[in-house]
C-alpha atoms as a PDB file:
ATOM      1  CA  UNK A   1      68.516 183.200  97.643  1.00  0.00           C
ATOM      2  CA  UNK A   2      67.296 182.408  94.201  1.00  0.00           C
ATOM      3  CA  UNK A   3      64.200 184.511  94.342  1.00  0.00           C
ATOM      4  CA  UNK A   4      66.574 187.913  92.931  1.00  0.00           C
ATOM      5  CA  UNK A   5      68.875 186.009  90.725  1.00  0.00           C
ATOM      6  CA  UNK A   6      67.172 183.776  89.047  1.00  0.00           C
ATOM      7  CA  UNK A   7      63.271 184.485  89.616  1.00  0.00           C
ATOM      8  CA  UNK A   8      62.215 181.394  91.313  1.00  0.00           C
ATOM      9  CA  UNK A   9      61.015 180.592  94.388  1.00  0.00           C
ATOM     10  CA  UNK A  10      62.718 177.738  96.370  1.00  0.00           C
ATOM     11  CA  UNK A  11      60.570 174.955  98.101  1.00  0.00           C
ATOM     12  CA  UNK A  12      61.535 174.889 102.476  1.00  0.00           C
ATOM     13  CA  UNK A  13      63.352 171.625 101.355  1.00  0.00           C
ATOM     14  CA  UNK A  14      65.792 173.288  98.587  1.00  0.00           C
ATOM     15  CA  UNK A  15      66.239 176.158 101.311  1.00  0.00           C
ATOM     16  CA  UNK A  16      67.286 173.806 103.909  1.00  0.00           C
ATOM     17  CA  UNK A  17      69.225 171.908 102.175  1.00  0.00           C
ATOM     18  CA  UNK A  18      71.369 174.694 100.803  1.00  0.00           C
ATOM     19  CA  UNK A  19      71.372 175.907 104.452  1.00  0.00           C
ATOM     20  CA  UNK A  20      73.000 172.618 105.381  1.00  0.00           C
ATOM     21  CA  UNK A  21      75.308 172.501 102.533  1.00  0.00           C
ATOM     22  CA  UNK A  22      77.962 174.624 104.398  1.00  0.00           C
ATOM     23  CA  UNK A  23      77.406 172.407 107.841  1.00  0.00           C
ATOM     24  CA  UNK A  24      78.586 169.211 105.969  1.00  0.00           C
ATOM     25  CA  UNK A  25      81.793 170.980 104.974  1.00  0.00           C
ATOM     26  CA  UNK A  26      85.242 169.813 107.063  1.00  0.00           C
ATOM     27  CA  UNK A  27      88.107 171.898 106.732  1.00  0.00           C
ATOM     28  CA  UNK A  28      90.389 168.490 106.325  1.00  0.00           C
ATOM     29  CA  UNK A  29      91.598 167.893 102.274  1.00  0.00           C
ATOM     30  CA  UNK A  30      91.728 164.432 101.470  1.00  0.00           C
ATOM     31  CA  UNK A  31      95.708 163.701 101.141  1.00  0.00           C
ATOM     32  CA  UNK A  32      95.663 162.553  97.513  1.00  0.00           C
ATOM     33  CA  UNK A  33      94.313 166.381  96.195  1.00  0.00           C
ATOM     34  CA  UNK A  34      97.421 167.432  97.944  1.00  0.00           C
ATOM     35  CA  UNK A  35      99.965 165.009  96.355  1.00  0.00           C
ATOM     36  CA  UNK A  36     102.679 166.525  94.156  1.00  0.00           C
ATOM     37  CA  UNK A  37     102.446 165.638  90.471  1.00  0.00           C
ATOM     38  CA  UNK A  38     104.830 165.115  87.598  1.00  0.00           C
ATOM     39  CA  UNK A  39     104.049 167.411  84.645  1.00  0.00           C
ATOM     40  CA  UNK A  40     103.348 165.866  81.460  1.00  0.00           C
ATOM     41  CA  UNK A  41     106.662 166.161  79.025  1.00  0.00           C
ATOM     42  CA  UNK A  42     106.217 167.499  75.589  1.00  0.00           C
ATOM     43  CA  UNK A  43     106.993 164.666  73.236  1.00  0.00           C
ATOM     44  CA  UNK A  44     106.845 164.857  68.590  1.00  0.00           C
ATOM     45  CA  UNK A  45     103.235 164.823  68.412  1.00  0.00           C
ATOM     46  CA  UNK A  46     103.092 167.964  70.968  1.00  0.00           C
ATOM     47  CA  UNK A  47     101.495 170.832  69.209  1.00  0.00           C
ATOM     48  CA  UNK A  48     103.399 173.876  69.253  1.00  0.00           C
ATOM     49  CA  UNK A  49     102.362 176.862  71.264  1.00  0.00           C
ATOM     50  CA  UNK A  50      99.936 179.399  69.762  1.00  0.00           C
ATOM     51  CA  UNK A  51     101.619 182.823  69.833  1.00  0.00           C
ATOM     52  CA  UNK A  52      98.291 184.878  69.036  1.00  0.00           C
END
């Protein structure tokens, strides 16, 4: 996996543990990353939009 990329050679510890990676995965979002936010208002000290 990083042998062609990058040129090294992992240890059987890094490869199982990036194996595992996608195991420990759970298709449930935590509530608050889902929450709706309030966008932050422009106010005087607001710099103004850069056209370029």
């Amino acid at each position: 996996m990083a042998r062609h990329p990058l040129g090294l050679t992992l240890t059987s510890e890094q490869n199982a543990s990036i194996v595992a990676f996608p195991g420990s995965l759970t298709d449930e979002a935590d509530p608050v990353y889902s929450e709706r936010t309030t966008p932050a208002t422009s106010g005087p000290d607001t710099p103004a939009p850069n056209p370029s």
